[in-house]
PDB file of N, CA and C in Angstrom:
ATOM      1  N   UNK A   1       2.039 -10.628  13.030  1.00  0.00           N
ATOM      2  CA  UNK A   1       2.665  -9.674  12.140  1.00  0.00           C
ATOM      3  C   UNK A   1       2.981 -10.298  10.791  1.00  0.00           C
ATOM      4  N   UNK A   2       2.355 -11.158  10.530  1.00  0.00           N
ATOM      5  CA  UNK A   2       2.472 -12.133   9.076  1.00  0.00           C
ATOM      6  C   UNK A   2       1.432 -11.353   7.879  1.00  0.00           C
ATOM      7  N   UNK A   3       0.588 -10.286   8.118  1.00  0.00           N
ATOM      8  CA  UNK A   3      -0.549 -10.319   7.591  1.00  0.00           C
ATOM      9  C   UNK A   3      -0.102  -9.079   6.576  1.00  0.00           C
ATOM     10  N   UNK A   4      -0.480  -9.008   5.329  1.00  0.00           N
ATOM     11  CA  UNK A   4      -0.027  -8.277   4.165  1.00  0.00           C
ATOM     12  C   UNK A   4       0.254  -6.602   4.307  1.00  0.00           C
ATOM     13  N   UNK A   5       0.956  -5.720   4.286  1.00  0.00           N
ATOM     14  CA  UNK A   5       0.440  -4.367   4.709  1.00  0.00           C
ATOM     15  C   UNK A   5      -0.274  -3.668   3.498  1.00  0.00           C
ATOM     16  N   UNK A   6      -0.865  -2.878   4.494  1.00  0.00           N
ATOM     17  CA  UNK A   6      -1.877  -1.383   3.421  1.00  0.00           C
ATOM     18  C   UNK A   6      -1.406  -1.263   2.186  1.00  0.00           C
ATOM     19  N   UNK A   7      -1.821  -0.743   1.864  1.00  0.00           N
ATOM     20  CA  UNK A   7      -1.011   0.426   0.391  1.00  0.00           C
ATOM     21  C   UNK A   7      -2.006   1.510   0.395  1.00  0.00           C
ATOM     22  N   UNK A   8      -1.857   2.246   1.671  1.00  0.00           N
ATOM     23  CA  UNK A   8      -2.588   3.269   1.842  1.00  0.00           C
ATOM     24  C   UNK A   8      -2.698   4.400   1.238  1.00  0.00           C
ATOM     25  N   UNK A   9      -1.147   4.330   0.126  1.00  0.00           N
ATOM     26  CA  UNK A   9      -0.826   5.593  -0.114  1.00  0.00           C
ATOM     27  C   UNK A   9      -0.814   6.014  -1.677  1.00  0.00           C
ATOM     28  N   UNK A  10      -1.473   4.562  -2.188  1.00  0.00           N
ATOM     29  CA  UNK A  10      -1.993   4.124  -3.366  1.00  0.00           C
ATOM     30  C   UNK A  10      -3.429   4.256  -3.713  1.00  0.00           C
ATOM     31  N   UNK A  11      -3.947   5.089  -4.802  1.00  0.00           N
ATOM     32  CA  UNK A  11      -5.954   5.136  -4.843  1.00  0.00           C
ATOM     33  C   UNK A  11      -6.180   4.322  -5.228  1.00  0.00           C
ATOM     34  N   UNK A  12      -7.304   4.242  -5.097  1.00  0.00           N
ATOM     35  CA  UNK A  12      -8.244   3.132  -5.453  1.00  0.00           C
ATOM     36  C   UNK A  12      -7.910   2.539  -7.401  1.00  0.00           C
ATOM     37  N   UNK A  13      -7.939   3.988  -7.905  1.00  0.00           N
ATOM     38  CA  UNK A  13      -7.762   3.454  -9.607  1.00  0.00           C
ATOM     39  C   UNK A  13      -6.456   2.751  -9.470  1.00  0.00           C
ATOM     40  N   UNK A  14      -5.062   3.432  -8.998  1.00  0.00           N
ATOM     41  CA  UNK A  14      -3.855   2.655  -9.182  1.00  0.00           C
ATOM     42  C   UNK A  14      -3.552   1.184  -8.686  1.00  0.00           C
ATOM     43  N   UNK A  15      -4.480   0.908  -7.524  1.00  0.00           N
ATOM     44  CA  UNK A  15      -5.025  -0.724  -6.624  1.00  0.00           C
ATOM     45  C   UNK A  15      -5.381  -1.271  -7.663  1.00  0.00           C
ATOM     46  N   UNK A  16      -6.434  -0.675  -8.444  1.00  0.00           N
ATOM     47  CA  UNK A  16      -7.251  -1.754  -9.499  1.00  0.00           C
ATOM     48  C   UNK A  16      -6.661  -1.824 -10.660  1.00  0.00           C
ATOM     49  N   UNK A  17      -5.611  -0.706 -11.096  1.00  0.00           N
ATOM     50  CA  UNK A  17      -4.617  -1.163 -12.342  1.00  0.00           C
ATOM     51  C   UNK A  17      -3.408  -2.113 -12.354  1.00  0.00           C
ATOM     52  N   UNK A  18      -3.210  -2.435 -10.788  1.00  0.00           N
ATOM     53  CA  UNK A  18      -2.490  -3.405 -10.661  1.00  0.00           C
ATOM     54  C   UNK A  18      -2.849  -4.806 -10.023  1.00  0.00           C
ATOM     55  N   UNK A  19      -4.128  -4.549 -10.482  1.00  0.00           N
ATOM     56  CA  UNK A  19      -5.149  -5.964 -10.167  1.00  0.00           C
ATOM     57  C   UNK A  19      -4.812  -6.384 -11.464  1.00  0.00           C
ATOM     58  N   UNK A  20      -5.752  -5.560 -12.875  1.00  0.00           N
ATOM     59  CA  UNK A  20      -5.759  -5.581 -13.670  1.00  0.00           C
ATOM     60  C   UNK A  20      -4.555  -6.157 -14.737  1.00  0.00           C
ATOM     61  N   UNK A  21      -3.354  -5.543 -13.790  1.00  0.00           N
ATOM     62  CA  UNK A  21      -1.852  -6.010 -14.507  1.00  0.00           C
ATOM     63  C   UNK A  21      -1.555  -8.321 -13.883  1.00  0.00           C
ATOM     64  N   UNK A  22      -1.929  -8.024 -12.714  1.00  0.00           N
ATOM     65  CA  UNK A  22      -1.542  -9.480 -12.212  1.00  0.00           C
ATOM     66  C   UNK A  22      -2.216 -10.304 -12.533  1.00  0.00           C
ATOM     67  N   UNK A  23      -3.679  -9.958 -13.136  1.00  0.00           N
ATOM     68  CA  UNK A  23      -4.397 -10.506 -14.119  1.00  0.00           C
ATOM     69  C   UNK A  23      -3.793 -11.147 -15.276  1.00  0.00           C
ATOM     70  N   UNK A  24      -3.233 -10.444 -16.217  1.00  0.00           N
ATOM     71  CA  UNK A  24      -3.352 -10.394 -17.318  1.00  0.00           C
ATOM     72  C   UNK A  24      -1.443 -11.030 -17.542  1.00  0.00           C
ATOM     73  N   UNK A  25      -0.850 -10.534 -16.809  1.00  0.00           N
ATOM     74  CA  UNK A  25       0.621 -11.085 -16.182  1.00  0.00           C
ATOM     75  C   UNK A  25       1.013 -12.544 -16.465  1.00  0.00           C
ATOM     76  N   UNK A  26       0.408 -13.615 -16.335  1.00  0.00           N
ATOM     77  CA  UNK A  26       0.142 -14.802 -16.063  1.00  0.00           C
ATOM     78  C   UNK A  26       0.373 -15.442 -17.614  1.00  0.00           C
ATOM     79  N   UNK A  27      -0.160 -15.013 -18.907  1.00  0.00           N
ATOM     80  CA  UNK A  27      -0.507 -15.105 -20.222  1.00  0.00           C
ATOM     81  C   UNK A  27       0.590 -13.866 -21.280  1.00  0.00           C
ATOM     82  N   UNK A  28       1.064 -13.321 -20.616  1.00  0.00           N
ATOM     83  CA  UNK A  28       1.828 -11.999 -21.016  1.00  0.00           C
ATOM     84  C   UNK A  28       3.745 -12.821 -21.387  1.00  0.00           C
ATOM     85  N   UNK A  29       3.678 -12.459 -22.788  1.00  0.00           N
ATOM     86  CA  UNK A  29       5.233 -12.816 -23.045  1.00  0.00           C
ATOM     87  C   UNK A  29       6.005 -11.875 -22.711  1.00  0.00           C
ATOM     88  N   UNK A  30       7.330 -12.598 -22.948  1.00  0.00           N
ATOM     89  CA  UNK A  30       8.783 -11.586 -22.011  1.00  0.00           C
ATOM     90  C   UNK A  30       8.672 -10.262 -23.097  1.00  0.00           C
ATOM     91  N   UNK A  31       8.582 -10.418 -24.018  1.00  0.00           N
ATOM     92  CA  UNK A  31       8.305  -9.459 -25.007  1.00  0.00           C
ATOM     93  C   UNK A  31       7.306  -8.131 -24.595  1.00  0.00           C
ATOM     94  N   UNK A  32       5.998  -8.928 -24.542  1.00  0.00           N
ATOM     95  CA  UNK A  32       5.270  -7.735 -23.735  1.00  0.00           C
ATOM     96  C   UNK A  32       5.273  -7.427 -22.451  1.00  0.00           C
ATOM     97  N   UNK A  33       6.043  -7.721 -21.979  1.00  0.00           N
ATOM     98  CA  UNK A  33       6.305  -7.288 -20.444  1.00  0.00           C
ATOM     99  C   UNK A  33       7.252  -5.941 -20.177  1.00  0.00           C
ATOM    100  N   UNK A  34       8.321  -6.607 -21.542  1.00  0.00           N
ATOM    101  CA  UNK A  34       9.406  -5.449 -21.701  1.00  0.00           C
ATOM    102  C   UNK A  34       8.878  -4.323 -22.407  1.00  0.00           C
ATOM    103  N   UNK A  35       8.151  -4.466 -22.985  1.00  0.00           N
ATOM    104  CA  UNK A  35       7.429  -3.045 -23.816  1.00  0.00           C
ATOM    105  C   UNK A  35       6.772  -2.372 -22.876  1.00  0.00           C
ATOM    106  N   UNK A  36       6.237  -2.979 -21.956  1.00  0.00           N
ATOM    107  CA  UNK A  36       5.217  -2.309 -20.832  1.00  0.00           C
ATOM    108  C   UNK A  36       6.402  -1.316 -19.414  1.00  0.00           C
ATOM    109  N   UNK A  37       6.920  -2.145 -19.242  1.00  0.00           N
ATOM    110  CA  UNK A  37       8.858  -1.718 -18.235  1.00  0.00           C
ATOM    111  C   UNK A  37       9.172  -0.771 -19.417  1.00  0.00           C
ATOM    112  N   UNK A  38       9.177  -0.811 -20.523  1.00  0.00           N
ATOM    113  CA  UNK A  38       9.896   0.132 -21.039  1.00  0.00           C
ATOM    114  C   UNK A  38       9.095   1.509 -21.230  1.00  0.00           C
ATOM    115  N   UNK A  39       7.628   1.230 -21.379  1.00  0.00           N
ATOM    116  CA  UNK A  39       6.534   2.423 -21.712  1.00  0.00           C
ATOM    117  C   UNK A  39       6.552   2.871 -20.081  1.00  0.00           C
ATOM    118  N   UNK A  40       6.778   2.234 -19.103  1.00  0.00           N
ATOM    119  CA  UNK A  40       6.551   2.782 -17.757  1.00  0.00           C
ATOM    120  C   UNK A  40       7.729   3.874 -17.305  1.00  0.00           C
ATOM    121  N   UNK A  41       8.794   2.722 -17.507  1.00  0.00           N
ATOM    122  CA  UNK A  41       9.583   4.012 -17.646  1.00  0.00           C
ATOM    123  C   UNK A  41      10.056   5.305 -18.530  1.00  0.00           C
ATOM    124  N   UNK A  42       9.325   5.552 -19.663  1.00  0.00           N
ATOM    125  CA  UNK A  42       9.460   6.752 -20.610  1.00  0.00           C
ATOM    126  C   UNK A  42       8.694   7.782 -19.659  1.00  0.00           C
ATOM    127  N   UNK A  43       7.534   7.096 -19.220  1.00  0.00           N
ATOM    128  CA  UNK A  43       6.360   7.739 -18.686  1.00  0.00           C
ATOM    129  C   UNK A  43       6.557   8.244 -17.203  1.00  0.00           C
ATOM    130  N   UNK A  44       7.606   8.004 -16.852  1.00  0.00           N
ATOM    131  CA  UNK A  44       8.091   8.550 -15.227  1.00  0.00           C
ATOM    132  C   UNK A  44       8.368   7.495 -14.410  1.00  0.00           C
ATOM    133  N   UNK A  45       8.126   6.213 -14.688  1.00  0.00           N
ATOM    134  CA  UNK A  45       8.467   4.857 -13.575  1.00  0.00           C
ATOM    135  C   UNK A  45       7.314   4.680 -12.919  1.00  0.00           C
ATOM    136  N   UNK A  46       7.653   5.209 -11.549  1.00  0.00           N
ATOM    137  CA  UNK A  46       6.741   4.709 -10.440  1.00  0.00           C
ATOM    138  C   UNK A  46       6.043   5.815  -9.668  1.00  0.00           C
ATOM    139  N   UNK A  47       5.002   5.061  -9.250  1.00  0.00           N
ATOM    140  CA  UNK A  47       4.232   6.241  -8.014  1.00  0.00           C
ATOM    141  C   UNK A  47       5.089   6.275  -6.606  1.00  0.00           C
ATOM    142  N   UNK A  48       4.828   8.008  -6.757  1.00  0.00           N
ATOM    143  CA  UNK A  48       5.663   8.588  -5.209  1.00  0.00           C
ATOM    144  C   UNK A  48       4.771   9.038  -4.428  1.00  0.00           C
ATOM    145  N   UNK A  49       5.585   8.159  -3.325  1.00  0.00           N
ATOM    146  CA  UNK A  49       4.779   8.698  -1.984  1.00  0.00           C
ATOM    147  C   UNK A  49       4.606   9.946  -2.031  1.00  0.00           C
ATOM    148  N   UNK A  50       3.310  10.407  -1.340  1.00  0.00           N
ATOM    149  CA  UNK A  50       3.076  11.995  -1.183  1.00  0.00           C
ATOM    150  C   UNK A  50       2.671  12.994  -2.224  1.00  0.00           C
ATOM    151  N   UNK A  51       2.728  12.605  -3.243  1.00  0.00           N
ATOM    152  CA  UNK A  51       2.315  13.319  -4.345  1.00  0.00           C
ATOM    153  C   UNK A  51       1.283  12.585  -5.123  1.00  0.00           C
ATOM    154  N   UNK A  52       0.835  13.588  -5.962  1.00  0.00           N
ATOM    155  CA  UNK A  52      -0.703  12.805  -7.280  1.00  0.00           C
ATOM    156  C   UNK A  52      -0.104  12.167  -8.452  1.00  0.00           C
ATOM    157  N   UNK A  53      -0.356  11.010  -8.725  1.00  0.00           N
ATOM    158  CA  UNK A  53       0.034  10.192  -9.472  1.00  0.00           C
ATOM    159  C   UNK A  53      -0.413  10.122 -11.141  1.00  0.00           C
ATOM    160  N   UNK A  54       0.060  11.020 -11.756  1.00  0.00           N
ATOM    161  CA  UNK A  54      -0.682  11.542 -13.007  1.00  0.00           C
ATOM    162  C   UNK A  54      -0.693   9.997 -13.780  1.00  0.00           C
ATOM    163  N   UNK A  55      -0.203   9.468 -13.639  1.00  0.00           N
ATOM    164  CA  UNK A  55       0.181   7.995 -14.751  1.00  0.00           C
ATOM    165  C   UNK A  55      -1.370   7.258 -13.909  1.00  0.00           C
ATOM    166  N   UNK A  56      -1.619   6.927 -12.591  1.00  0.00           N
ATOM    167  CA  UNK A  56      -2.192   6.448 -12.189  1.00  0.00           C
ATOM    168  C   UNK A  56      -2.657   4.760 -12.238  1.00  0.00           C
ATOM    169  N   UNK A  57      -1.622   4.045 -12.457  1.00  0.00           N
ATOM    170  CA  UNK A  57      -1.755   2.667 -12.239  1.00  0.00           C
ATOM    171  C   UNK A  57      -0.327   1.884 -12.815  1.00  0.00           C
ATOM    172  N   UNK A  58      -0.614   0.507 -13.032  1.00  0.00           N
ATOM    173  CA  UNK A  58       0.264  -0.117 -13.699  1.00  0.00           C
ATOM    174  C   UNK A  58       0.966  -0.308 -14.871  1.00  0.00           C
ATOM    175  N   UNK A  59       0.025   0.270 -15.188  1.00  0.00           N
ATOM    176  CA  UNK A  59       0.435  -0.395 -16.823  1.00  0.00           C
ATOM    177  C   UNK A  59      -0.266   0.672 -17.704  1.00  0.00           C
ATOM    178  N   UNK A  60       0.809   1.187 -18.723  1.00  0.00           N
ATOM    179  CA  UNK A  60       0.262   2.004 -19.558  1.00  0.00           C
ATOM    180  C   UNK A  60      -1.038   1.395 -20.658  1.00  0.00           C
ATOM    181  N   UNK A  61      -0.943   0.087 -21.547  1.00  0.00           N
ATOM    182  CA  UNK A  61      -1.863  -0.640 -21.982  1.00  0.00           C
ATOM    183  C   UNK A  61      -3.167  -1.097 -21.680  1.00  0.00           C
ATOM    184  N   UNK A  62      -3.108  -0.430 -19.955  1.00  0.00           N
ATOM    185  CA  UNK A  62      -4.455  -1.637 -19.058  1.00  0.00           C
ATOM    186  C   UNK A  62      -5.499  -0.121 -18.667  1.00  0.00           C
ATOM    187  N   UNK A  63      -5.323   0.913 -18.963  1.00  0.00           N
ATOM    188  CA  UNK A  63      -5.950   1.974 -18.325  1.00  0.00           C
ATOM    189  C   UNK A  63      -5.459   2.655 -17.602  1.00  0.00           C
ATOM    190  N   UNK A  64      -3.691   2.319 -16.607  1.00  0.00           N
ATOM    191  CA  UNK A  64      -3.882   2.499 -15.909  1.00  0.00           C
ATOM    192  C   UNK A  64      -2.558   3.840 -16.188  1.00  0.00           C
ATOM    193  N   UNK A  65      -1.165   3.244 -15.526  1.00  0.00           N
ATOM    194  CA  UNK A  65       0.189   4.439 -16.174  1.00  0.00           C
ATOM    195  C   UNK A  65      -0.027   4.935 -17.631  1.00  0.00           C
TER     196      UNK A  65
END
């Protein structure tokens, strides 16, 4: 029971916008991190279970929220 769970409830585009974000994460100042937390949340926050995810990923800058 060590082994990572699903994110079943996540599509495929929002999986790969937060590939895309942990990518790019690594090289990213506190500065642009907070602009991105701050554009995410103008934009609605986070994806909810059970419903369609109009933002559709991580990050408003990367393609994706």
């Amino acid at each position: 029971m060590t082994g990572m769970p699903a994110w079943n409830d996540h599509s495929d585009q929002e999986l790969w916008s937060t590939v895309a974000f942990l990518q790019k994460l690594p090289g990213m100042s506190e500065q642009d991190y907070a602009a991105l937390v701050m554009a995410s949340i103008a934009q609605g926050g986070h994806h909810q279970k059970g419903s369609e995810d109009s933002h559709g990923g991580a990050s408003p800058s990367m393609g994706g929220h």
